[in-house]
N, C-alpha and C. Protein backbone atom coordinates (compact mmCIF):
# COMPACT_ATOMS: atom_id res chain seq x y z
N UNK A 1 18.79 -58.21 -25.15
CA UNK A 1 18.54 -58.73 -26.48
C UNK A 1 17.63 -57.75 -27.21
N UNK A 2 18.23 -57.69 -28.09
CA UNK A 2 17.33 -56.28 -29.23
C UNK A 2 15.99 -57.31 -30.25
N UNK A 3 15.33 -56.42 -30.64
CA UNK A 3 14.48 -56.72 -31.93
C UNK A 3 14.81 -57.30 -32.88
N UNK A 4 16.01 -57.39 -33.30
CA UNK A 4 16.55 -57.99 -34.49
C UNK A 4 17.62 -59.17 -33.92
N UNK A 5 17.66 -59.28 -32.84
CA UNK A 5 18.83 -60.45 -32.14
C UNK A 5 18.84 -61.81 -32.88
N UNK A 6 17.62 -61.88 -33.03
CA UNK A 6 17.20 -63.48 -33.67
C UNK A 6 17.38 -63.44 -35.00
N UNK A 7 17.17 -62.44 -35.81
CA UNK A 7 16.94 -62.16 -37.29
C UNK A 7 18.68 -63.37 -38.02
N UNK A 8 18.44 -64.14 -38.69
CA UNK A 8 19.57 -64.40 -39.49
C UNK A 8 19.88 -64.48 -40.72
N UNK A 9 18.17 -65.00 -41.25
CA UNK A 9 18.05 -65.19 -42.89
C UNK A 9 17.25 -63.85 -42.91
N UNK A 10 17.39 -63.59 -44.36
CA UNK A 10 16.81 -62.15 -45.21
C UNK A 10 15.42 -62.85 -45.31
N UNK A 11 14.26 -61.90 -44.44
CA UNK A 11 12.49 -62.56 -45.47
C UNK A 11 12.29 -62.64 -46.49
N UNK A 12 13.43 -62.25 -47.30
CA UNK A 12 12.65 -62.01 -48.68
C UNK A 12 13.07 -63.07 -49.92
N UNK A 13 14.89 -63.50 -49.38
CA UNK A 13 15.17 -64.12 -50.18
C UNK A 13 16.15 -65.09 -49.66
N UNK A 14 16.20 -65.53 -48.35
CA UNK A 14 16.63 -66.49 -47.54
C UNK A 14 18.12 -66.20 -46.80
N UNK A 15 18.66 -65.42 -47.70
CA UNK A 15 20.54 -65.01 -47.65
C UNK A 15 20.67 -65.08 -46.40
N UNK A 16 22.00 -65.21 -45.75
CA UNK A 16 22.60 -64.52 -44.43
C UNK A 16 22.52 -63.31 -44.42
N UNK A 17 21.92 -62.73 -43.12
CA UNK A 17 22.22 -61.53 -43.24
C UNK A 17 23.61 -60.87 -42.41
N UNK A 18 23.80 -59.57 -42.56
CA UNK A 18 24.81 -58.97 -42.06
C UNK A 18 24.19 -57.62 -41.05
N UNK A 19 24.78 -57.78 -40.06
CA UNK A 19 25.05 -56.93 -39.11
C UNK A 19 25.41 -55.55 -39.10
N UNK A 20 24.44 -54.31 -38.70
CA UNK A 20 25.24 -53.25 -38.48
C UNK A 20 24.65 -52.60 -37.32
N UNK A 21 24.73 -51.22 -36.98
CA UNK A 21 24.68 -50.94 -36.18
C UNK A 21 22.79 -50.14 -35.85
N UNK A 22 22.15 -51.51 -34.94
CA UNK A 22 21.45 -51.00 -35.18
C UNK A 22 20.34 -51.52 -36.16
N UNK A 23 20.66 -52.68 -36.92
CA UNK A 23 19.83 -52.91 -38.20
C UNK A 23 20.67 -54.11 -38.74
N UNK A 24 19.97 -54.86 -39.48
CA UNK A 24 20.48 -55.73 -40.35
C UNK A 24 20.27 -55.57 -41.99
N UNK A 25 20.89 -56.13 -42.33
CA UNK A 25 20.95 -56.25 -44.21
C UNK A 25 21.49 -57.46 -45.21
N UNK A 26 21.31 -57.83 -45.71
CA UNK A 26 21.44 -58.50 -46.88
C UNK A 26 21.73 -58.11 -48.49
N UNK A 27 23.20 -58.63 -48.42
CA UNK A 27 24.40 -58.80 -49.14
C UNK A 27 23.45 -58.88 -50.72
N UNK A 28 22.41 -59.83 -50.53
CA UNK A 28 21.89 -60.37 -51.63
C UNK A 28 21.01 -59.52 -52.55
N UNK A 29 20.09 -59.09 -51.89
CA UNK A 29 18.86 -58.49 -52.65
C UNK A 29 19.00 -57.17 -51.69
N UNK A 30 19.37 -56.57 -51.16
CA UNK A 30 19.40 -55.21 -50.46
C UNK A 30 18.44 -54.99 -49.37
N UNK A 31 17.74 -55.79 -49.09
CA UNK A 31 16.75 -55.94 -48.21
C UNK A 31 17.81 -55.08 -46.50
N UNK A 32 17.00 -54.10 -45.93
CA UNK A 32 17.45 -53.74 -44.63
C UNK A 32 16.17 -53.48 -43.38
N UNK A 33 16.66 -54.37 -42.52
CA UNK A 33 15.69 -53.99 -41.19
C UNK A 33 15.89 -52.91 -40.12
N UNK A 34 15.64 -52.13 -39.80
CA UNK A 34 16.06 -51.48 -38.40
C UNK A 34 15.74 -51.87 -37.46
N UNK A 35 16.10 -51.63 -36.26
CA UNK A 35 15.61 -52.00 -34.92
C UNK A 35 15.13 -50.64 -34.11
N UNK A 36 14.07 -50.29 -35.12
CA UNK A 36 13.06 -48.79 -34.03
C UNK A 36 12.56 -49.13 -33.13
N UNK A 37 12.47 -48.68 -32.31
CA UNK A 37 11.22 -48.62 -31.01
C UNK A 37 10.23 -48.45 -31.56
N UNK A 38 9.08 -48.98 -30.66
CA UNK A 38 7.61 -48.87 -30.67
C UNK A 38 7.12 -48.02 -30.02
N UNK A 39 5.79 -47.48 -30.30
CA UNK A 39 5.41 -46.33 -29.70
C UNK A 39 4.46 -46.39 -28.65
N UNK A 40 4.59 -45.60 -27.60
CA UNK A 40 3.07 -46.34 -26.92
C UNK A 40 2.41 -44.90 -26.55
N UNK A 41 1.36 -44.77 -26.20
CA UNK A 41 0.33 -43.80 -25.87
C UNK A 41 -0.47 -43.82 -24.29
N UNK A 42 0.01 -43.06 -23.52
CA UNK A 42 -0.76 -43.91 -22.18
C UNK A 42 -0.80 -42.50 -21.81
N UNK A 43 -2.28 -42.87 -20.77
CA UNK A 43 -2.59 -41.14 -19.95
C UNK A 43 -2.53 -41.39 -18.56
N UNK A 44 -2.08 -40.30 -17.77
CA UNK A 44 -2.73 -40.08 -16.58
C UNK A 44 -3.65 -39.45 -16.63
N UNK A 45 -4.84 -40.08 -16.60
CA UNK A 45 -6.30 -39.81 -15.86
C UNK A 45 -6.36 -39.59 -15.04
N UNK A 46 -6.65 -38.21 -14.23
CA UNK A 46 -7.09 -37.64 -13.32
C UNK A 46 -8.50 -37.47 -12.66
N UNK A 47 -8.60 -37.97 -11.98
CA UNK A 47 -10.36 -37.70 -11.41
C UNK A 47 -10.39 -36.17 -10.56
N UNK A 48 -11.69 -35.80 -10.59
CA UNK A 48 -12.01 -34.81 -9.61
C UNK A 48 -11.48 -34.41 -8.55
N UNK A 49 -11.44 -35.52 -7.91
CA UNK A 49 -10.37 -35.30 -6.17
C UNK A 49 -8.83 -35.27 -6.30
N UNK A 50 -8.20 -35.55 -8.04
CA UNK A 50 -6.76 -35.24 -7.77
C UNK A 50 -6.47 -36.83 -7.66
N UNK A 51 -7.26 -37.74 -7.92
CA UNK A 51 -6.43 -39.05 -8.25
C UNK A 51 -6.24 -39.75 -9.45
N UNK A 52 -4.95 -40.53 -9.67
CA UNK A 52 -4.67 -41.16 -11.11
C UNK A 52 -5.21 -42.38 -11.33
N UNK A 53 -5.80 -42.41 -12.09
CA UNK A 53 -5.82 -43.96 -12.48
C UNK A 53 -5.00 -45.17 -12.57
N UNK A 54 -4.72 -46.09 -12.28
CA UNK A 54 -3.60 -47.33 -12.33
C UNK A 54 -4.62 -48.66 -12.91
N UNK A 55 -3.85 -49.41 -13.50
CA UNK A 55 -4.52 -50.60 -13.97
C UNK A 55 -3.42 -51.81 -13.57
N UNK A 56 -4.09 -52.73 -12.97
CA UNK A 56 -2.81 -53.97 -12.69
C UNK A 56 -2.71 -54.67 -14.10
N UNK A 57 -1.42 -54.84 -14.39
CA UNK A 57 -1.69 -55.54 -15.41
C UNK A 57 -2.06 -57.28 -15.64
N UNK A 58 -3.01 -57.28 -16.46
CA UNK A 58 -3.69 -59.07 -16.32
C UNK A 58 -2.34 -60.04 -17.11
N UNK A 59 -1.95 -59.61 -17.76
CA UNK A 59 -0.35 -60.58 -18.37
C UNK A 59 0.96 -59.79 -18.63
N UNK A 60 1.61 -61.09 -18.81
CA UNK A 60 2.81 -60.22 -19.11
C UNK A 60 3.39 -59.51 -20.60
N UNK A 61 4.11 -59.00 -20.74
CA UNK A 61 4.95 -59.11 -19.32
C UNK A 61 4.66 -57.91 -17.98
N UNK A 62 5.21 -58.18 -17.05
CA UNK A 62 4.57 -57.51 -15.59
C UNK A 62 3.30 -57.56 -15.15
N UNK A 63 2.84 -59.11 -15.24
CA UNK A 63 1.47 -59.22 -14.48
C UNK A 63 1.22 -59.24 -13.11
N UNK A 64 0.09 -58.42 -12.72
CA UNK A 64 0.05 -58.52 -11.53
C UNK A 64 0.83 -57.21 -11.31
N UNK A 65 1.68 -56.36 -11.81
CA UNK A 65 2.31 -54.97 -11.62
C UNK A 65 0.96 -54.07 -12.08
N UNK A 66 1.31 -53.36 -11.54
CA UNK A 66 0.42 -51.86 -11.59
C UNK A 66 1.01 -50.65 -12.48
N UNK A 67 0.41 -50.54 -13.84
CA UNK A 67 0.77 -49.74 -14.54
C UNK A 67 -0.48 -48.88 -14.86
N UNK A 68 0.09 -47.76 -15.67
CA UNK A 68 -0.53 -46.53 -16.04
C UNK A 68 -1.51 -46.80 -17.59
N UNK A 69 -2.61 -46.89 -17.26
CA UNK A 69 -3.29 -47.01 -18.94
C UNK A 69 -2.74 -46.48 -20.39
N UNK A 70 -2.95 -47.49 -21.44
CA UNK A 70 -2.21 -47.30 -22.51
C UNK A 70 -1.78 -48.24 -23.28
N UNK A 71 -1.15 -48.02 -24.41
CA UNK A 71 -0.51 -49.02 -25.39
C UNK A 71 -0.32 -48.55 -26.53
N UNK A 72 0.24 -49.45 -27.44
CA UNK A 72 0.86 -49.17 -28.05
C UNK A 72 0.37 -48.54 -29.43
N UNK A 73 1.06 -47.66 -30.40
CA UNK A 73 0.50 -47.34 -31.42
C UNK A 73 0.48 -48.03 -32.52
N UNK A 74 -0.78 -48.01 -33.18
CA UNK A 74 -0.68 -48.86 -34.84
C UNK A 74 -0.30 -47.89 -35.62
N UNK A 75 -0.25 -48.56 -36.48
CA UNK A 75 0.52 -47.79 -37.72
C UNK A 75 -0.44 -47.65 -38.33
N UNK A 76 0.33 -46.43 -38.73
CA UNK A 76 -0.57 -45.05 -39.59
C UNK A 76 -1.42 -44.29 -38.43
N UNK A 77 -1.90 -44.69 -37.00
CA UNK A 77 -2.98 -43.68 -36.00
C UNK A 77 -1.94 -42.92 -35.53
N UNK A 78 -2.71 -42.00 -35.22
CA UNK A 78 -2.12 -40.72 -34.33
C UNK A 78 -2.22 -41.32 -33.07
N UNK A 79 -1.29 -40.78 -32.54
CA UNK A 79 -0.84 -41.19 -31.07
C UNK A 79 -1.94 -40.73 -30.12
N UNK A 80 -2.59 -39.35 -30.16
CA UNK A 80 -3.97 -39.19 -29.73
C UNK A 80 -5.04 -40.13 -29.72
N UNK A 81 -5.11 -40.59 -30.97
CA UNK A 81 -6.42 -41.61 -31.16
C UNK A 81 -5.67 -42.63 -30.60
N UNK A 82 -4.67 -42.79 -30.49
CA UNK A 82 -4.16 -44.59 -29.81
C UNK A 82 -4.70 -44.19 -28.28
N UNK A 83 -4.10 -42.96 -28.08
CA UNK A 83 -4.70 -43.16 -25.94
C UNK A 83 -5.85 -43.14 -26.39
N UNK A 84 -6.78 -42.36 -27.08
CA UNK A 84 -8.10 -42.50 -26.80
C UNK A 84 -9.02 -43.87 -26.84
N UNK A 85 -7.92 -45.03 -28.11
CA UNK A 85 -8.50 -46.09 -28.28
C UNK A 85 -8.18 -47.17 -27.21
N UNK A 86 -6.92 -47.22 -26.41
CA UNK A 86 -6.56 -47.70 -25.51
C UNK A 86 -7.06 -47.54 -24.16
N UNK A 87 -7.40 -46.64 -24.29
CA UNK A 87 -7.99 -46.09 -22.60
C UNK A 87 -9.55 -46.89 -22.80
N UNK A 88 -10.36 -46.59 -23.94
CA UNK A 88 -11.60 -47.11 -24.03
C UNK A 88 -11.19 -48.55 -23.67
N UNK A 89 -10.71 -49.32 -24.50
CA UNK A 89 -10.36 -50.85 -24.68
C UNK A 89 -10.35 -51.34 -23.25
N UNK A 90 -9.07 -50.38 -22.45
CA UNK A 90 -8.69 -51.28 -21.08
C UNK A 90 -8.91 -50.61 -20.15
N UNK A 91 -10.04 -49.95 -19.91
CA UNK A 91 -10.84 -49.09 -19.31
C UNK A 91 -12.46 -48.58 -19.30
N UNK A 92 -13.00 -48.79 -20.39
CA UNK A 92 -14.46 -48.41 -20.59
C UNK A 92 -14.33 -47.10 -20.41
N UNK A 93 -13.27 -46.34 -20.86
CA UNK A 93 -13.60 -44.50 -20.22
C UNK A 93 -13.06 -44.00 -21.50
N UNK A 94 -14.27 -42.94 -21.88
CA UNK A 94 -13.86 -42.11 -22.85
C UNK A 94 -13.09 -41.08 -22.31
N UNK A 95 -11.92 -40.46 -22.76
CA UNK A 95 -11.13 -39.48 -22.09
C UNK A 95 -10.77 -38.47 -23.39
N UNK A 96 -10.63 -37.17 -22.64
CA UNK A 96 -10.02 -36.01 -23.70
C UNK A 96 -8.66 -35.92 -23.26
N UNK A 97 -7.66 -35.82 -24.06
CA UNK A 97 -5.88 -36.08 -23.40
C UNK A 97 -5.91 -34.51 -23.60
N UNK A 98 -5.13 -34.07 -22.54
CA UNK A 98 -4.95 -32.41 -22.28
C UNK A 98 -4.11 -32.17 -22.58
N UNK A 99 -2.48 -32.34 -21.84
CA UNK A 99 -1.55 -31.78 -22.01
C UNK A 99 -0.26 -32.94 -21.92
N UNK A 100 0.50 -32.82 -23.04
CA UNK A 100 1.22 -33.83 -23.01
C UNK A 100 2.77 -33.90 -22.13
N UNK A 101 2.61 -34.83 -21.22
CA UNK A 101 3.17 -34.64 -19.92
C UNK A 101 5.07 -35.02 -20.54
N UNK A 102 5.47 -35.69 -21.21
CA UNK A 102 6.18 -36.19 -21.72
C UNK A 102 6.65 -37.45 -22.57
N UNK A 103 7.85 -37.19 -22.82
CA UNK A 103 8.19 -38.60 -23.67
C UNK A 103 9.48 -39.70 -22.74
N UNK A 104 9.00 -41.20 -22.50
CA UNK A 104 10.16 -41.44 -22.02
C UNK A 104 10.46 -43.10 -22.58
N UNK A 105 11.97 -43.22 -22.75
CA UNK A 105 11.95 -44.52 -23.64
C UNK A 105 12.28 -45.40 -22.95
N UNK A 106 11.96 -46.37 -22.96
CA UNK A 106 11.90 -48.05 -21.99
C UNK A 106 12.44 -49.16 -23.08
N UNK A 107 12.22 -49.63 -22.20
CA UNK A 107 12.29 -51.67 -22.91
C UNK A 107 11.11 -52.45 -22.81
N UNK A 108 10.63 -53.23 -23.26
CA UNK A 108 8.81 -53.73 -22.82
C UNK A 108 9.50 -55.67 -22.87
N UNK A 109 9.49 -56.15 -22.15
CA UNK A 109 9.69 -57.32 -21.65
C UNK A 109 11.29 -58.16 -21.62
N UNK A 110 11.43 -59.34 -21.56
CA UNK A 110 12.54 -60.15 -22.01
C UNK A 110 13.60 -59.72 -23.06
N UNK A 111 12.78 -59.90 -23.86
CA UNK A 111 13.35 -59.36 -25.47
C UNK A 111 13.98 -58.07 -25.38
N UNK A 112 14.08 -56.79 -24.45
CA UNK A 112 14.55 -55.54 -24.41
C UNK A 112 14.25 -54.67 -25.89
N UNK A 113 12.79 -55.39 -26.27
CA UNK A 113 12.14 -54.40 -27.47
C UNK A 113 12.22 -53.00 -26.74
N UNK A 114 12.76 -51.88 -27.69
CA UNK A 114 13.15 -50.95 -27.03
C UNK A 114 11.65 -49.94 -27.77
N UNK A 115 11.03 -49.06 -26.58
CA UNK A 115 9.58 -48.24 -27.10
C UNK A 115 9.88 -46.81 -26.46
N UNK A 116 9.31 -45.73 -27.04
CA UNK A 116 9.20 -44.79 -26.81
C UNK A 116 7.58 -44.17 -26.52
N UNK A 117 7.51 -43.79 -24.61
CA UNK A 117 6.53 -43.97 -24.74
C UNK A 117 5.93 -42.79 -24.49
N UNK A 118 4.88 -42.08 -24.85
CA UNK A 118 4.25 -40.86 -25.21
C UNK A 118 3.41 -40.76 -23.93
N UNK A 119 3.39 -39.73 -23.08
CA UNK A 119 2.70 -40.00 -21.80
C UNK A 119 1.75 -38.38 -21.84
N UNK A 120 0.18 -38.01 -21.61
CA UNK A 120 -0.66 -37.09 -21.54
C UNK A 120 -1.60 -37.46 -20.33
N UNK A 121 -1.68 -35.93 -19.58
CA UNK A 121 -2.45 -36.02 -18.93
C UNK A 121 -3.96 -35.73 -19.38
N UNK A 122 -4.92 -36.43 -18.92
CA UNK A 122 -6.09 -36.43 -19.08
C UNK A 122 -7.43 -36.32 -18.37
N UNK A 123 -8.63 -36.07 -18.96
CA UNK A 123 -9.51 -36.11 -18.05
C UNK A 123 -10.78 -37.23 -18.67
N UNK A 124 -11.46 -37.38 -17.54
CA UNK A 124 -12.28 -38.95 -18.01
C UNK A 124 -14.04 -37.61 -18.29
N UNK A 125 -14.43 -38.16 -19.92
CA UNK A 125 -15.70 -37.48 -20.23
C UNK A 125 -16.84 -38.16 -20.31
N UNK A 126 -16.40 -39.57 -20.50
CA UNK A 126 -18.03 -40.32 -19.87
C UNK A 126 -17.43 -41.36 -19.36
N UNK A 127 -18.55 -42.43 -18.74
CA UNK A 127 -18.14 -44.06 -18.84
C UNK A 127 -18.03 -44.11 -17.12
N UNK A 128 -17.81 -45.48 -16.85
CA UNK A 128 -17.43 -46.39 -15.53
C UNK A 128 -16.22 -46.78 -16.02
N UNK A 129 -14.93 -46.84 -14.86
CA UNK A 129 -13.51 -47.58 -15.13
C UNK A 129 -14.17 -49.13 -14.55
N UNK A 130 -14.04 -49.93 -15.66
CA UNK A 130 -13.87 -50.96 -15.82
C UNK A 130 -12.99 -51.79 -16.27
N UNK A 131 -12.18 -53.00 -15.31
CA UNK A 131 -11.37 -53.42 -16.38
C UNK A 131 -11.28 -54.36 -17.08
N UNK A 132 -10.78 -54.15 -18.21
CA UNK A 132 -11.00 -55.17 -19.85
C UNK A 132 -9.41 -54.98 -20.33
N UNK A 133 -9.56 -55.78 -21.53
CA UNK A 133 -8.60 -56.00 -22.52
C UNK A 133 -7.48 -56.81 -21.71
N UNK A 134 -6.28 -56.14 -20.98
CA UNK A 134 -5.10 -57.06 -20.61
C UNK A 134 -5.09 -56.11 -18.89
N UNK A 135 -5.95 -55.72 -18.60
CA UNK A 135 -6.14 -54.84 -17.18
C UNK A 135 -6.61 -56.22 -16.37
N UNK A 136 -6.26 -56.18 -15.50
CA UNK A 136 -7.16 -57.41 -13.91
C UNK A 136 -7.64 -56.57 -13.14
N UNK A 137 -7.32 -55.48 -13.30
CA UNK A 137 -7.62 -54.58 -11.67
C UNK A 137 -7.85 -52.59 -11.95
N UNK A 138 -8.02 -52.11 -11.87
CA UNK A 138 -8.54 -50.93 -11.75
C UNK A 138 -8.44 -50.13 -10.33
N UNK A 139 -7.64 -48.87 -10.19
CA UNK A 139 -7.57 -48.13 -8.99
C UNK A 139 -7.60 -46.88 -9.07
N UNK A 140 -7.86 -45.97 -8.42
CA UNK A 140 -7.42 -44.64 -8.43
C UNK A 140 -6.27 -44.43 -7.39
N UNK A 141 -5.40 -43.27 -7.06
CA UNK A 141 -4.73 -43.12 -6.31
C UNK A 141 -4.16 -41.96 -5.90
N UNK A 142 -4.40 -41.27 -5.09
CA UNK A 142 -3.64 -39.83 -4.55
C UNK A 142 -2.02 -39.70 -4.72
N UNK A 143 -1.71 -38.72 -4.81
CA UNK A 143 -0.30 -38.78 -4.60
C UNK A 143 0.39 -39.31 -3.78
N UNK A 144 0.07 -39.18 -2.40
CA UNK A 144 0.31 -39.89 -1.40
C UNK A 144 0.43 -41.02 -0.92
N UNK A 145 -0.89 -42.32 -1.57
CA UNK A 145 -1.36 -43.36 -2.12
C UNK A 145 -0.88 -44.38 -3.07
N UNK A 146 0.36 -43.46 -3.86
CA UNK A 146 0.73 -45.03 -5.19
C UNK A 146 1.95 -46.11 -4.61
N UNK A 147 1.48 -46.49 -5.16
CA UNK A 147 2.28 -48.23 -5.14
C UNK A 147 3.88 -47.84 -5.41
N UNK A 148 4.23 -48.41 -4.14
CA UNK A 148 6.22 -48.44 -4.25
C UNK A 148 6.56 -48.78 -5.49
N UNK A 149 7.51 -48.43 -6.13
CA UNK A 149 8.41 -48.49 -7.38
C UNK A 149 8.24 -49.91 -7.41
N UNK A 150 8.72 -50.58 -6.79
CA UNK A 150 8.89 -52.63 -6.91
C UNK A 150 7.70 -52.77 -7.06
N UNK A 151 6.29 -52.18 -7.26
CA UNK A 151 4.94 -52.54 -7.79
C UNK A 151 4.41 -52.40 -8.94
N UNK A 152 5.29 -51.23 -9.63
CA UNK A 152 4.71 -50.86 -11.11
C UNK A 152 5.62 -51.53 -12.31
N UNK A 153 4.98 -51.93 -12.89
CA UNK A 153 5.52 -52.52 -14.19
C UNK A 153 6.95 -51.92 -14.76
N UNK A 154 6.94 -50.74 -15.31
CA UNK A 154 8.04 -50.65 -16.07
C UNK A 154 8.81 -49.49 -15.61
N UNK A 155 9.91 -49.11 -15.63
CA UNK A 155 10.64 -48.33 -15.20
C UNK A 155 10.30 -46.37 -15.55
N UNK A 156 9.75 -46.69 -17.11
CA UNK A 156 9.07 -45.45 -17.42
C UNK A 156 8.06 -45.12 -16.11
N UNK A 157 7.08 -45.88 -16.20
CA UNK A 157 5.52 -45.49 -14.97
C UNK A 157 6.37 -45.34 -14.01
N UNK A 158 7.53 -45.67 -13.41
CA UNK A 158 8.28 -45.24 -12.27
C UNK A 158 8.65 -43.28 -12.16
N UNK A 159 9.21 -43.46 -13.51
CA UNK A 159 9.48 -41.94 -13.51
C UNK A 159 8.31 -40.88 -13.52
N UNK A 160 7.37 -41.42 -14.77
CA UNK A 160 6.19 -40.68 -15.14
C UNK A 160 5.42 -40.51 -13.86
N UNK A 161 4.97 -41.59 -12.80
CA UNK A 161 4.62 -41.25 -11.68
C UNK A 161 5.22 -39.90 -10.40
N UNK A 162 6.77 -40.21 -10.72
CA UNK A 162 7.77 -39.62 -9.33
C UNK A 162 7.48 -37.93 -10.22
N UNK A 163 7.48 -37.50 -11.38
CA UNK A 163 6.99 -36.45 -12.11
C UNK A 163 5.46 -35.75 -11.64
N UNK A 164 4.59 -36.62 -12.07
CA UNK A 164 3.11 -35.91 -11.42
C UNK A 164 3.25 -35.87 -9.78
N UNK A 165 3.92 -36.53 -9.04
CA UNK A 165 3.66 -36.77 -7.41
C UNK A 165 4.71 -35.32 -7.65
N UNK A 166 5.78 -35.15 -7.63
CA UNK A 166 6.31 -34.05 -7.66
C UNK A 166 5.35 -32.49 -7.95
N UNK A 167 4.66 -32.79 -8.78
CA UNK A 167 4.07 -31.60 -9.95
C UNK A 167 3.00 -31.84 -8.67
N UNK A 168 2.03 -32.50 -8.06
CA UNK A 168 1.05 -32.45 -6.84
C UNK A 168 1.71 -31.61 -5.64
N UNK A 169 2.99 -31.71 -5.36
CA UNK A 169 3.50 -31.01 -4.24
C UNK A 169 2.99 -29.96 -4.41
C-alpha cells in the first residue's frame, strides 16, 4: 500500500480524485499529489575500537529491532543537520558526519511509505550514548558482534550493515 492508497477526495475542494501513475489529481480544481519518498538521515557512529553504534528501537514500527541511529528529514533542513539533530535527540551524542557511506531506498512500516535513506559515517565529539526519543536500548558492536538480519529493523540497516562489515574485512 503506497502513500496515496487511501487518498479519494481532493483537500481542497472535496472532488473524486483520479489516479495516475504514481500521484493523484483532481478533474476539478487541478489540485495534484505525488507519492515521494521521505528522506531519512542516519549515521554509523564509530567509536575508537572500531565499533558501531545500534539503537533498539522503543516503537514501531520494528520495536524491539535494532536499528542504526537516525530519522527522518524536515523540510527545508539539510540532511547533515537532520543526522546531527537526530543523533543528539536519540542519542545524547554530538557527532561530526564524515563521509557519506550511501543512499538506499526502503519502505518504513505497514503502509509501504516508500523513503530514501541517506546513510554517513561518523564520529562521536562529545556526550554519553544515552537512550531517548523512540531508542529503548543503546549498543555498540564490532563487526563480528551485530545482530542477525531477523534482528534489525529494516531491510536498508541490513544492507548498510553487510557494507561496513565488508569494508572492516
Amino acid at each position: 500500500m503506497g502513500v496515496l492508497e487511501d487518498w479519494r477526495l481532493c483537500p481542497r475542494c472535496a472532488s473524486e480524485l483520479t489516479r495516475g501513475q504514481g500521484r493523484v489529481d483532481c478533474p476539478t480544481c487541478g489540485f495534484v499529489a505525488y507519492a515521494n519518498p521521505s528522506v531519512s538521515a542516519c549515521a554509523l557512529c564509530i567509536d575508537a575500537s572500531g565499533r558501531v553504534l545500534l539503537g533498539r528501537r522503543a516503537g514501531d514500527p520494528w520495536a524491539g529491532y535494532w536499528d542504526l541511529p537516525g530519522g527522518f528529514v524536515e523540510e527545508y533542513e539539510h540532511p547533515i543537520d537532520a543526522v546531527r539533530r537526530e543523533l543528539r535527540e536519540e542519542t545524547g551524542l554530538e557527532i561530526e558526519p564524515l563521509e557519506l557511506l550511501g543512499v538506499w531506498p526502503d519502505v518504513y512500516g505497514q503502509d509501504g511509505k516508500g523513503t530514501v535513506n541517506l546513510y554517513w559515517t561518523a564520529r562521536v565529539l562529545s556526550g554519553e550514548p544515552a537512550p531517548a526519543d523512540d531508542v529503548a536500548e543503546l549498543a555498540w558492536f564490532r563487526p563480528d558482534e551485530l545482530p542477525p538480519a531477523g534482528e534489525l529493523a529494516f531491510q536498508n540497516v541490513v544492507e548498510v550493515l553487510a557494507l561496513w562489515r565488508q569494508q572492516q574485512a
